[in-house]
PDB file of N, CA and C in Angstrom:
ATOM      1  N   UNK A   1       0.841  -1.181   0.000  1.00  0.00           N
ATOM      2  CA  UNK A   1       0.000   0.000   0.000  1.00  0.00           C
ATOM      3  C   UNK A   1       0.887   1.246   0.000  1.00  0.00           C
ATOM      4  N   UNK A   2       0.825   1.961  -0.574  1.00  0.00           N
ATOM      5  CA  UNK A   2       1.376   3.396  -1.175  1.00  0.00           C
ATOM      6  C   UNK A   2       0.655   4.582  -0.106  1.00  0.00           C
ATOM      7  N   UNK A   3       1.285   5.297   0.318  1.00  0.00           N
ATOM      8  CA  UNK A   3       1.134   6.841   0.935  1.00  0.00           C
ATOM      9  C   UNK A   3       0.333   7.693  -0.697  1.00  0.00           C
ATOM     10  N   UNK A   4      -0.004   8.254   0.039  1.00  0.00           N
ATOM     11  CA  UNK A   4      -1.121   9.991  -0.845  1.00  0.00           C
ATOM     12  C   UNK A   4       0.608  10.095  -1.726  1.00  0.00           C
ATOM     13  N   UNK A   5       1.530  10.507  -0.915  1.00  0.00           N
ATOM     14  CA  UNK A   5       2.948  10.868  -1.482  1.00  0.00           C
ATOM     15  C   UNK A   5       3.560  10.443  -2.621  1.00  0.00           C
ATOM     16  N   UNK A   6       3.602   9.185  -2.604  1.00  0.00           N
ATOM     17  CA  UNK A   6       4.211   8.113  -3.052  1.00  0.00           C
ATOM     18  C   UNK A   6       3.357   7.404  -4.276  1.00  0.00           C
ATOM     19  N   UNK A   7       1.873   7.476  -4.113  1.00  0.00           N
ATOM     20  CA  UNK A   7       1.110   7.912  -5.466  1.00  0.00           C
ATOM     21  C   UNK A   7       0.981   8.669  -6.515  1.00  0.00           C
ATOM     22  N   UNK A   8       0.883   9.629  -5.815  1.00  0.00           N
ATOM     23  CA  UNK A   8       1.321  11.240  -6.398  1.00  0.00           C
ATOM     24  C   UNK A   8       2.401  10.814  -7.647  1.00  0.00           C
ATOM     25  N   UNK A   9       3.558  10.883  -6.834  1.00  0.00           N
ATOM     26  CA  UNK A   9       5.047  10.246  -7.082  1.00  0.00           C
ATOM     27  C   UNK A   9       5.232   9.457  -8.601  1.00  0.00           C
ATOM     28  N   UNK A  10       4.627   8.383  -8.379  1.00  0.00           N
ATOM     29  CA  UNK A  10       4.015   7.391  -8.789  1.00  0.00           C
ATOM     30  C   UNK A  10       3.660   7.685 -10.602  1.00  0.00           C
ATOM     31  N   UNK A  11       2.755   8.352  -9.999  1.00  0.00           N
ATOM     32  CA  UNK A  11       1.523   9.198 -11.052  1.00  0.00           C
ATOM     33  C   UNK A  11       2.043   9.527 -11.958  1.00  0.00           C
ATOM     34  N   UNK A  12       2.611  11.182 -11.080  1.00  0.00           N
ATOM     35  CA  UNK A  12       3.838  12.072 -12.677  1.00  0.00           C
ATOM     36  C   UNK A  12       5.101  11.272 -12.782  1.00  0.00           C
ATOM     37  N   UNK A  13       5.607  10.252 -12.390  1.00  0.00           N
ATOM     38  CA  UNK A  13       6.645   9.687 -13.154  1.00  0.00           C
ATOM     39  C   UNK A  13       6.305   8.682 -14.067  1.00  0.00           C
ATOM     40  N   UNK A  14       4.965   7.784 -13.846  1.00  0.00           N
ATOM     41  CA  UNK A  14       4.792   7.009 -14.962  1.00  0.00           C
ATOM     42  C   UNK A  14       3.413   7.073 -15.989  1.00  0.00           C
ATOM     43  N   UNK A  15       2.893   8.715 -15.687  1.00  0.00           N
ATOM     44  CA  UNK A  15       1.468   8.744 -16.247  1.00  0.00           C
ATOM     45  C   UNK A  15       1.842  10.296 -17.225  1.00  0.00           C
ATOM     46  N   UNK A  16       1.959  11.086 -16.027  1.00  0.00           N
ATOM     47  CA  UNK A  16       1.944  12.719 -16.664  1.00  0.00           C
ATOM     48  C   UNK A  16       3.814  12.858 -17.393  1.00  0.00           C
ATOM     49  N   UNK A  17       4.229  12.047 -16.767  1.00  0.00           N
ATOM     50  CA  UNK A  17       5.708  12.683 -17.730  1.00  0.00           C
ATOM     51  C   UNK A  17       5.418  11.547 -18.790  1.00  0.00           C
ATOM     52  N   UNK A  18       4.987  10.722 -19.418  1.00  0.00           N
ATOM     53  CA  UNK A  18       4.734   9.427 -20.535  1.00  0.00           C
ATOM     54  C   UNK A  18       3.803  10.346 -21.576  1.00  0.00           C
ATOM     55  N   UNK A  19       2.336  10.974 -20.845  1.00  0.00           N
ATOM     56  CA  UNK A  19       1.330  11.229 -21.855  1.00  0.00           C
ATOM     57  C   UNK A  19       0.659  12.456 -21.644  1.00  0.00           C
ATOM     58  N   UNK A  20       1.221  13.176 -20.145  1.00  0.00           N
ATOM     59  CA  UNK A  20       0.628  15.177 -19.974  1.00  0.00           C
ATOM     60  C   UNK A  20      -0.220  14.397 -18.720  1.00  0.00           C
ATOM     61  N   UNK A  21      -0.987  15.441 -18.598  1.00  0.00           N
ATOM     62  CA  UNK A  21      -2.095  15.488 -17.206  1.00  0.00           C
ATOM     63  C   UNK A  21      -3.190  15.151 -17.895  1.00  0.00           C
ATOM     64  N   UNK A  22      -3.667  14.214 -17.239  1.00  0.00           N
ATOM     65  CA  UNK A  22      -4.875  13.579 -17.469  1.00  0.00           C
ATOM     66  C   UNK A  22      -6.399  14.364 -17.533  1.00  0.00           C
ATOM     67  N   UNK A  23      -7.627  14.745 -18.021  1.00  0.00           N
ATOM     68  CA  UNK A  23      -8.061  15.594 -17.964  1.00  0.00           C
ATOM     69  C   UNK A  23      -9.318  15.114 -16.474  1.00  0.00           C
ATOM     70  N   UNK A  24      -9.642  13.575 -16.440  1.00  0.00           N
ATOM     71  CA  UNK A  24     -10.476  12.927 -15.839  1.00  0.00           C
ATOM     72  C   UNK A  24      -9.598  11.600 -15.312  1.00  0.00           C
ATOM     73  N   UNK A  25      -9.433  10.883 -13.995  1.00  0.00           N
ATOM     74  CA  UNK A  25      -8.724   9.506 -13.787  1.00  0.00           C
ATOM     75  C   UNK A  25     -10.428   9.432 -12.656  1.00  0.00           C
ATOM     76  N   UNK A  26     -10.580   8.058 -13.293  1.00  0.00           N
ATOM     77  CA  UNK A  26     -11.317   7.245 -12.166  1.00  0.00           C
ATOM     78  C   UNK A  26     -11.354   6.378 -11.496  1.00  0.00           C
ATOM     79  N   UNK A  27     -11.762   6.228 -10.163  1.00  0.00           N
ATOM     80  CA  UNK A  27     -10.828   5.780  -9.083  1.00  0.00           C
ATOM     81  C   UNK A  27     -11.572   4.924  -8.241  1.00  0.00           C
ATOM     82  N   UNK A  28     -11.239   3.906  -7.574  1.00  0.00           N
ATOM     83  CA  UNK A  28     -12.567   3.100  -6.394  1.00  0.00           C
ATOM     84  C   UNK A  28     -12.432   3.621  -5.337  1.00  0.00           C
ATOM     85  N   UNK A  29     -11.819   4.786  -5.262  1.00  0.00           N
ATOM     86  CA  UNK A  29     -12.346   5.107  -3.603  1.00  0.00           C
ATOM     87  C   UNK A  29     -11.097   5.369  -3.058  1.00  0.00           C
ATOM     88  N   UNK A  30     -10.129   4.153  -3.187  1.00  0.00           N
ATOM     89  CA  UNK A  30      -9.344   4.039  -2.153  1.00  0.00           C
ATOM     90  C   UNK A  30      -8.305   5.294  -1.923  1.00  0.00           C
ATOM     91  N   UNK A  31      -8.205   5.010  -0.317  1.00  0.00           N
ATOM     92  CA  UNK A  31      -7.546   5.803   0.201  1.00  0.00           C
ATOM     93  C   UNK A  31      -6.638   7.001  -0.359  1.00  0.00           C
ATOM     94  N   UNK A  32      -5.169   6.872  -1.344  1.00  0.00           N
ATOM     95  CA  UNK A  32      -4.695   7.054  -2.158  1.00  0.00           C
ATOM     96  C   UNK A  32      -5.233   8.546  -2.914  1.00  0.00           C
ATOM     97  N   UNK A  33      -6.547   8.254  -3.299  1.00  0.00           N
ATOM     98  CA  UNK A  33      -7.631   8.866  -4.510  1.00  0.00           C
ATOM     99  C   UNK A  33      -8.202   9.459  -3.546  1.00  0.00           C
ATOM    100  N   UNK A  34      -8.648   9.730  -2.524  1.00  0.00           N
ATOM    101  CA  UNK A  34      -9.413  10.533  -1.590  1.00  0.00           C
ATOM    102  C   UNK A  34      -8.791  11.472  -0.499  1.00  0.00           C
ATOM    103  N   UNK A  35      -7.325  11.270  -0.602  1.00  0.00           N
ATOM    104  CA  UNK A  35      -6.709  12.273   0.637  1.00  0.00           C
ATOM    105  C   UNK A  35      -6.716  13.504   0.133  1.00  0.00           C
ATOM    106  N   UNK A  36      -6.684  14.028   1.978  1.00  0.00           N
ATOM    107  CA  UNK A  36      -6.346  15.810   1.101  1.00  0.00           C
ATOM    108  C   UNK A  36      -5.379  15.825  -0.062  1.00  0.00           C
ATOM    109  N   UNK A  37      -4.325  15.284   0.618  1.00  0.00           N
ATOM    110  CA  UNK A  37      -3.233  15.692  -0.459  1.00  0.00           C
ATOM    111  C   UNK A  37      -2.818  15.736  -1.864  1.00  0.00           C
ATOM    112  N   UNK A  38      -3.877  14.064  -2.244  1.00  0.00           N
ATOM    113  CA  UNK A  38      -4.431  13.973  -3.495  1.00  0.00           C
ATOM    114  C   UNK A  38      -5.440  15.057  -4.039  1.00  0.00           C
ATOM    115  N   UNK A  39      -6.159  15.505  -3.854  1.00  0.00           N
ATOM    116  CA  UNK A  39      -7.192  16.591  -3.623  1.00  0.00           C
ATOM    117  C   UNK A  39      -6.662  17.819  -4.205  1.00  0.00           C
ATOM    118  N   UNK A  40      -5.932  18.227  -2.921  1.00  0.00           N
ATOM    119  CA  UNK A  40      -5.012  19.112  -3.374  1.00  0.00           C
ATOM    120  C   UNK A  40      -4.432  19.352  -4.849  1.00  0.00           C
ATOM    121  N   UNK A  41      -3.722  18.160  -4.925  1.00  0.00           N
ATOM    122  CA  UNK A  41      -2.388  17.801  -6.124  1.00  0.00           C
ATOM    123  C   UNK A  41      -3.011  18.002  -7.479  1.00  0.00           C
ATOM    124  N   UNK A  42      -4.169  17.561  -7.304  1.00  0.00           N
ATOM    125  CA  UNK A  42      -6.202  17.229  -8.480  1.00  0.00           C
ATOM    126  C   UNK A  42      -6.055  18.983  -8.887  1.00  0.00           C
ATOM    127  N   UNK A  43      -6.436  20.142  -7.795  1.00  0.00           N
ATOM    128  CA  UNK A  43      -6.901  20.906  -8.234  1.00  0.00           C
ATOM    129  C   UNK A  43      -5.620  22.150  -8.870  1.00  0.00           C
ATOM    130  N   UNK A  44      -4.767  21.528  -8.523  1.00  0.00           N
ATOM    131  CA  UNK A  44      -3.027  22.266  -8.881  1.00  0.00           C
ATOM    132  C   UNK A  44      -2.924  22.127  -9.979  1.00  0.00           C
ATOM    133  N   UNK A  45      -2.917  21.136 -10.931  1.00  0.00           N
ATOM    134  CA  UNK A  45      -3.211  20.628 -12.236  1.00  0.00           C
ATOM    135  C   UNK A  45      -4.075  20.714 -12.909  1.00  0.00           C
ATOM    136  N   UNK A  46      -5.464  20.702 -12.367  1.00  0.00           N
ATOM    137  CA  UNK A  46      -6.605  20.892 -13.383  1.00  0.00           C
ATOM    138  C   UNK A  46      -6.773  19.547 -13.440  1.00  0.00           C
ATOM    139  N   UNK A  47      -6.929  18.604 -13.097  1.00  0.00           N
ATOM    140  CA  UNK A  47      -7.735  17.158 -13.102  1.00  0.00           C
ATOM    141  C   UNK A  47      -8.602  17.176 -12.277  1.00  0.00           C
ATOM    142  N   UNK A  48      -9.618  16.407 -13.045  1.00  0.00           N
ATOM    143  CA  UNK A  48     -10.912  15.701 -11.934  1.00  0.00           C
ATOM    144  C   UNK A  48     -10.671  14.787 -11.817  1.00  0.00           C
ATOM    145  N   UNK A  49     -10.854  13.576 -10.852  1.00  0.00           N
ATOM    146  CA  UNK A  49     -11.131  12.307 -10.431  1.00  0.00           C
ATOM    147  C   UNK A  49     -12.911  12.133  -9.871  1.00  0.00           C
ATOM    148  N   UNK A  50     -13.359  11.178 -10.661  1.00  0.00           N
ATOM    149  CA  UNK A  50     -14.484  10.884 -10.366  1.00  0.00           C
ATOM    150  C   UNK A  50     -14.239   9.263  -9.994  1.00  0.00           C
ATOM    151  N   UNK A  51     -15.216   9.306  -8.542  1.00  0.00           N
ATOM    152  CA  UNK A  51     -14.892   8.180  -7.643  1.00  0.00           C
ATOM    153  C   UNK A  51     -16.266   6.889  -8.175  1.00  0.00           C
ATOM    154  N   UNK A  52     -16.005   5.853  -8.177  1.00  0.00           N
ATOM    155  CA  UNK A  52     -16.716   4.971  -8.572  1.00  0.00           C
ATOM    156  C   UNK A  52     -17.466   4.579  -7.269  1.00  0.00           C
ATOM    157  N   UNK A  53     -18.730   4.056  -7.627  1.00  0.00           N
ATOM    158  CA  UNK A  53     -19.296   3.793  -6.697  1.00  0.00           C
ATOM    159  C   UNK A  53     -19.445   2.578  -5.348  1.00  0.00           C
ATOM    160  N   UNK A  54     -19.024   3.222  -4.628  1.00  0.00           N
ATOM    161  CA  UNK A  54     -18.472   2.234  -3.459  1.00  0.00           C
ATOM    162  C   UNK A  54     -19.199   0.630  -3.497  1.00  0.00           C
ATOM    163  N   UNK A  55     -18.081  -0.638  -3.138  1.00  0.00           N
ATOM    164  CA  UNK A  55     -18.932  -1.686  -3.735  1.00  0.00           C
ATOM    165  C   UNK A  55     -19.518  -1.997  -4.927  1.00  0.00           C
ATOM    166  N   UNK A  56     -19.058  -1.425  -5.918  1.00  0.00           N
ATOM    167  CA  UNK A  56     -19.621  -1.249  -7.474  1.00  0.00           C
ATOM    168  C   UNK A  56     -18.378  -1.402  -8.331  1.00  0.00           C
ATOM    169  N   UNK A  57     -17.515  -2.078  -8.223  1.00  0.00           N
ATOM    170  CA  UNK A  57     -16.148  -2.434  -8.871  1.00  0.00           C
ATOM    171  C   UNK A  57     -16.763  -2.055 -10.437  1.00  0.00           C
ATOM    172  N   UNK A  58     -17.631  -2.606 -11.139  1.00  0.00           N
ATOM    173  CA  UNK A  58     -17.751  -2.513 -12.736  1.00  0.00           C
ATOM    174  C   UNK A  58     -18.178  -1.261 -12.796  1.00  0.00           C
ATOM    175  N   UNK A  59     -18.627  -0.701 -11.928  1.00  0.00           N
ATOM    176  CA  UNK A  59     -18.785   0.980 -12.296  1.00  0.00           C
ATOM    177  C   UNK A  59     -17.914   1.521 -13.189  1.00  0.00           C
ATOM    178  N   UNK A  60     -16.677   0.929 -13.254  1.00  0.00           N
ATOM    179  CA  UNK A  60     -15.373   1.306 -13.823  1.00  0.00           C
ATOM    180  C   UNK A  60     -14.458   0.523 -15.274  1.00  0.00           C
ATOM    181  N   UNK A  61     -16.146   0.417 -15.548  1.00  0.00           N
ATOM    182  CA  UNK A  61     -16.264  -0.565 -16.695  1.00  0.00           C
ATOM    183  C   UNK A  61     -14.971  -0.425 -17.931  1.00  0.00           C
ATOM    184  N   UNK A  62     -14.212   1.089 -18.345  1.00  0.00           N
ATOM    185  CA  UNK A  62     -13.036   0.724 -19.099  1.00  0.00           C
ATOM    186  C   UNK A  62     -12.066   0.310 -18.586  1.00  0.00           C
ATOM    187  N   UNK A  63     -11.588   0.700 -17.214  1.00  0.00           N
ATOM    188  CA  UNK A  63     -10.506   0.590 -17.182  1.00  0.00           C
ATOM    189  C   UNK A  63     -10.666  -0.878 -17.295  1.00  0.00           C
ATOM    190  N   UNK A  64     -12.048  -1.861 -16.630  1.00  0.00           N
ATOM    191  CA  UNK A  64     -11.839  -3.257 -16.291  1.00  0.00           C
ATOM    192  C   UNK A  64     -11.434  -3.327 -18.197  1.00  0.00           C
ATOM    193  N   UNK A  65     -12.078  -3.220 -18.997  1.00  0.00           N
ATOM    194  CA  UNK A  65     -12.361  -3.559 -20.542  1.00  0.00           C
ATOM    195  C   UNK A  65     -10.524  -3.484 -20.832  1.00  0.00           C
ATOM    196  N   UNK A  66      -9.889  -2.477 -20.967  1.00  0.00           N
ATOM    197  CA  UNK A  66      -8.748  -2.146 -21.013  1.00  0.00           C
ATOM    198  C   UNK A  66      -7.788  -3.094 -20.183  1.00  0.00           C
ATOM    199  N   UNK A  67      -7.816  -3.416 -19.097  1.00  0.00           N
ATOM    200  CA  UNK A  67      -7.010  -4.397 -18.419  1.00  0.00           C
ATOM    201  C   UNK A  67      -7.604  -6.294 -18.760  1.00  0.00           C
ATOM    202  N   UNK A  68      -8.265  -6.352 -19.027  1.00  0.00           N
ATOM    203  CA  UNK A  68      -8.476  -7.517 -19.820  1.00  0.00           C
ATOM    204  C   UNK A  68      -7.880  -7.367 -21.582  1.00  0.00           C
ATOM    205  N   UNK A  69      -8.028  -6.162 -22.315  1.00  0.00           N
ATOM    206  CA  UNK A  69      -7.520  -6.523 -23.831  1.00  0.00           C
ATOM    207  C   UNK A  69      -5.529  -6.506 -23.374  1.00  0.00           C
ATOM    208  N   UNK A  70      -5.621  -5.584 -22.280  1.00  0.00           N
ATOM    209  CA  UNK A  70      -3.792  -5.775 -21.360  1.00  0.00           C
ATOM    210  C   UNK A  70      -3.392  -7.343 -21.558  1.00  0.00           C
ATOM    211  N   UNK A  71      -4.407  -7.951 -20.789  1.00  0.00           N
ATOM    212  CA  UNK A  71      -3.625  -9.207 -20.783  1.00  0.00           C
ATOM    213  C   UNK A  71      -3.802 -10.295 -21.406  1.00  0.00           C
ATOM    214  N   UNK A  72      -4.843 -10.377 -22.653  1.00  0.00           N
ATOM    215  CA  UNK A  72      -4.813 -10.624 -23.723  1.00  0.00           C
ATOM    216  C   UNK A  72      -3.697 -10.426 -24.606  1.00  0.00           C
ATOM    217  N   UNK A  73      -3.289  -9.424 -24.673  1.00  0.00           N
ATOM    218  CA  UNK A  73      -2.164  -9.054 -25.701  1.00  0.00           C
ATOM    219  C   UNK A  73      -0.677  -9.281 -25.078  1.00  0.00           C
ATOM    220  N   UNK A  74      -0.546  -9.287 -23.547  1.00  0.00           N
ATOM    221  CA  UNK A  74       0.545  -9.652 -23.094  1.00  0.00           C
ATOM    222  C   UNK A  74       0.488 -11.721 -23.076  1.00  0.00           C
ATOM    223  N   UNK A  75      -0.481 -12.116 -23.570  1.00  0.00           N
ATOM    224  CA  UNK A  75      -0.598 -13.698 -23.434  1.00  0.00           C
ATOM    225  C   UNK A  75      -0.157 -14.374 -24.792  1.00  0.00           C
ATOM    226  N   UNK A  76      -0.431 -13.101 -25.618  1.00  0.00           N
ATOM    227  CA  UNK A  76      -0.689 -13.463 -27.301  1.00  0.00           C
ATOM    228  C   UNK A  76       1.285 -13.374 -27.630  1.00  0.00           C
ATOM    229  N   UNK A  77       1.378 -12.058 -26.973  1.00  0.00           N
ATOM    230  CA  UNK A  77       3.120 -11.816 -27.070  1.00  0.00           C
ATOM    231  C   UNK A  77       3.779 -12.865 -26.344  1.00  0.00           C
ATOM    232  N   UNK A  78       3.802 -13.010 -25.570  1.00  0.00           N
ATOM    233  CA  UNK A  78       4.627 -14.426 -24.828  1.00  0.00           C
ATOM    234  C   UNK A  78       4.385 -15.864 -25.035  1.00  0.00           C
ATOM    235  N   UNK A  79       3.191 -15.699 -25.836  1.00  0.00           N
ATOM    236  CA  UNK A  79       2.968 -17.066 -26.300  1.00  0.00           C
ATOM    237  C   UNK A  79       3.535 -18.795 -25.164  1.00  0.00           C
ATOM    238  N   UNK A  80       4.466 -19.056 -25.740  1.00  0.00           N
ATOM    239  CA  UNK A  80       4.428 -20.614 -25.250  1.00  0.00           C
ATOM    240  C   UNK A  80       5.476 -20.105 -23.813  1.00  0.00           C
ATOM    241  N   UNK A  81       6.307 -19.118 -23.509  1.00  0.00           N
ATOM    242  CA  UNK A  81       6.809 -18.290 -22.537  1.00  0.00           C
ATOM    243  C   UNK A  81       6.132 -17.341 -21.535  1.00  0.00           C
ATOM    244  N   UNK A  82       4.849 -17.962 -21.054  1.00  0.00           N
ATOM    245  CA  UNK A  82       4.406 -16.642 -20.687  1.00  0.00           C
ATOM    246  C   UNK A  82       5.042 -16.114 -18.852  1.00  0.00           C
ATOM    247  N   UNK A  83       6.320 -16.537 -18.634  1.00  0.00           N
ATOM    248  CA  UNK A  83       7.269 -16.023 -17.609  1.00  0.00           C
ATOM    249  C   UNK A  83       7.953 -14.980 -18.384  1.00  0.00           C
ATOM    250  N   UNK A  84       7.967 -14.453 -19.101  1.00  0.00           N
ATOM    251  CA  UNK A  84       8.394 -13.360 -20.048  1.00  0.00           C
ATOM    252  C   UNK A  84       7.492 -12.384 -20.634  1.00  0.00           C
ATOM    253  N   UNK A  85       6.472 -12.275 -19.965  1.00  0.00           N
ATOM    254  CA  UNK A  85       4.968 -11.567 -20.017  1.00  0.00           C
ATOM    255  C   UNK A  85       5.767  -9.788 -20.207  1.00  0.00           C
ATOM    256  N   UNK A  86       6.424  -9.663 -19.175  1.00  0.00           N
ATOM    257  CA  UNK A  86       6.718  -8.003 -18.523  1.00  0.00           C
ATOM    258  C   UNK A  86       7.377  -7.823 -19.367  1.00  0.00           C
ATOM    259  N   UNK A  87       8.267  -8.632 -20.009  1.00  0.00           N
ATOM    260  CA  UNK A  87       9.073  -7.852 -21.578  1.00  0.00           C
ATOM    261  C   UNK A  87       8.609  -7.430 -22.794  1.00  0.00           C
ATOM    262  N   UNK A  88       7.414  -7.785 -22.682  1.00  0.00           N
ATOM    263  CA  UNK A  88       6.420  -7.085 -23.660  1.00  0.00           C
ATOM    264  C   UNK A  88       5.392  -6.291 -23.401  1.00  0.00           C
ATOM    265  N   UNK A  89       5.231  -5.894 -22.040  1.00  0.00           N
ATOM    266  CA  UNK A  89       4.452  -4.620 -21.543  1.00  0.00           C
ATOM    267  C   UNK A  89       4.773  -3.296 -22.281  1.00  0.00           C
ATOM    268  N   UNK A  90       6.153  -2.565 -22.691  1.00  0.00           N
ATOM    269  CA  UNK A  90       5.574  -1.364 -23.204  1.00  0.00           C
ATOM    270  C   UNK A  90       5.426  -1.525 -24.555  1.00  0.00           C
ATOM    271  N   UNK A  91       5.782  -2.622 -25.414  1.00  0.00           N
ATOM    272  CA  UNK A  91       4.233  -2.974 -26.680  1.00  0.00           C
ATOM    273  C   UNK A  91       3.520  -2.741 -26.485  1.00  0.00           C
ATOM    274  N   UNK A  92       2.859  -3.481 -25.444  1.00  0.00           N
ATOM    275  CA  UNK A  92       1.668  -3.713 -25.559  1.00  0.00           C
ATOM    276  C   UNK A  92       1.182  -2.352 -25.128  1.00  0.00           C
ATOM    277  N   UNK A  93       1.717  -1.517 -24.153  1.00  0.00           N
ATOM    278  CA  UNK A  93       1.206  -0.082 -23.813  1.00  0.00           C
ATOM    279  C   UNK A  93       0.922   0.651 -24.941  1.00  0.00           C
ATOM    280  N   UNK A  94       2.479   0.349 -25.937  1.00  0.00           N
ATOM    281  CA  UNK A  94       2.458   1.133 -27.493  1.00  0.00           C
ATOM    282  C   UNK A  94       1.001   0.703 -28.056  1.00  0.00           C
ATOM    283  N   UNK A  95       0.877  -0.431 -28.295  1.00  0.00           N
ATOM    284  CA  UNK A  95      -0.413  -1.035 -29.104  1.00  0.00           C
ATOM    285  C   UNK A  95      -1.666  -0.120 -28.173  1.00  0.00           C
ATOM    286  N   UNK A  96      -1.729  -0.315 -27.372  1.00  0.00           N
ATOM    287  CA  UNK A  96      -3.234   0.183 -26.761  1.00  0.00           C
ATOM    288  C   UNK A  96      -3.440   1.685 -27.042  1.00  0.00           C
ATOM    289  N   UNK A  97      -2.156   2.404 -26.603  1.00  0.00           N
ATOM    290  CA  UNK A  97      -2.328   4.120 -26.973  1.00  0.00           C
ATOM    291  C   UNK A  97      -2.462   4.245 -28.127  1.00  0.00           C
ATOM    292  N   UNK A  98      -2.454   3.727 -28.908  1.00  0.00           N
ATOM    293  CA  UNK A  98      -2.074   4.435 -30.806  1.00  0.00           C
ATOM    294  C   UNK A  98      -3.353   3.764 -31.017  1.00  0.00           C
ATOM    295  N   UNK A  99      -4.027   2.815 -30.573  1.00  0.00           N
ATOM    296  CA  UNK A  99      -5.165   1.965 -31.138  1.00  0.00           C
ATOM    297  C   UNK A  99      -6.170   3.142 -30.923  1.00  0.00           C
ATOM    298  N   UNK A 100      -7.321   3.141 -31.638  1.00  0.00           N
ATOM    299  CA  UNK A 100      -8.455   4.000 -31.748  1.00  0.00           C
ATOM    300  C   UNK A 100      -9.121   2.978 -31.070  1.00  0.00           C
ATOM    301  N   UNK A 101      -9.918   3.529 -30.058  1.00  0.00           N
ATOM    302  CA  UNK A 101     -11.031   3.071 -28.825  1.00  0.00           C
ATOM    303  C   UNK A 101     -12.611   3.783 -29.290  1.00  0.00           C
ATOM    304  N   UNK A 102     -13.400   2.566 -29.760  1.00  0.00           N
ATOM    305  CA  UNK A 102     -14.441   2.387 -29.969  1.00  0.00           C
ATOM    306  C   UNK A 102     -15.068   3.643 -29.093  1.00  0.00           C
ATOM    307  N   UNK A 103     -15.065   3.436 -27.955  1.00  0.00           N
ATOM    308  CA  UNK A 103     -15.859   4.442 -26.870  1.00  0.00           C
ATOM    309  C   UNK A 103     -15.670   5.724 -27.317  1.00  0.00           C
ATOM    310  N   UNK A 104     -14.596   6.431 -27.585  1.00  0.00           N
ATOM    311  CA  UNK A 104     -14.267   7.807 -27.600  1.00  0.00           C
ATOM    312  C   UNK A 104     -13.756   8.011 -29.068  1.00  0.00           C
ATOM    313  N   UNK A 105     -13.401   7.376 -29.840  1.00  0.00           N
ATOM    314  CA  UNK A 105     -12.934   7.397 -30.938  1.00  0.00           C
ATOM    315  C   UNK A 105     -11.782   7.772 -31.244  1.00  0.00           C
ATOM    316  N   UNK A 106     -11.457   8.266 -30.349  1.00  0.00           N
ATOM    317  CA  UNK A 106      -9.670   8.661 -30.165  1.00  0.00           C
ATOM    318  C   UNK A 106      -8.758   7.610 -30.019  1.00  0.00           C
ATOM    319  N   UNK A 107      -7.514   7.716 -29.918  1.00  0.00           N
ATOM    320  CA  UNK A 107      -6.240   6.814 -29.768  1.00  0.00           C
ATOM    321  C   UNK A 107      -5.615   7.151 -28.278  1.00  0.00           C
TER     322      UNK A 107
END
């Protein structure tokens, strides 16, 4: 479990320095996503976080959609190796960002 800090942290080293500030991230609640400090950090930047509804895990229906075509495509890349899954994670990151998403129509 990660500190408000150490999320943060987290965040702009592997989210906002990769692809800018996010305009919307949605979140289950946890701790992390609800401190002041997160709060804070939200309105310094100009992001919203909209919280999913407590006990309602599919509320959060892309990210689940998105982390299933994740490990689909990390199963398809490692094929008959799949202890070698993580060496094809930023493919597969490449493949998902550049892909055009049905929902929004964007890449």
């Amino acid at each position: 479990s990660c500190t408000a800090e150490q999320t943060a942290r987290l965040f702009f080293d592997n989210v906002v320095r990769l692809h800018g500030v996010p305009k919307n991230v949605v979140s289950d609640r946890g701790g992390q996503f609800v401190s002041k400090f997160w709060e804070a950090l939200c309105k310094l930047v100009g992001m919203r976080v909209n919280l999913s509804t407590a006990y309602h895990p599919q509320s959060d229906g892309q990210t689940e959609r998105t982390n299933r075509t994740l490990g689909d495509m990390l199963r398809n890349f490692a094929g008959r190796t799949p202890s070698v899954w993580d060496t094809y994670l930023t493919a597969a990151e490449f493949a998902i960002n550049n892909a055009v998403n049905r929902s929004t129509g964007q890449s």
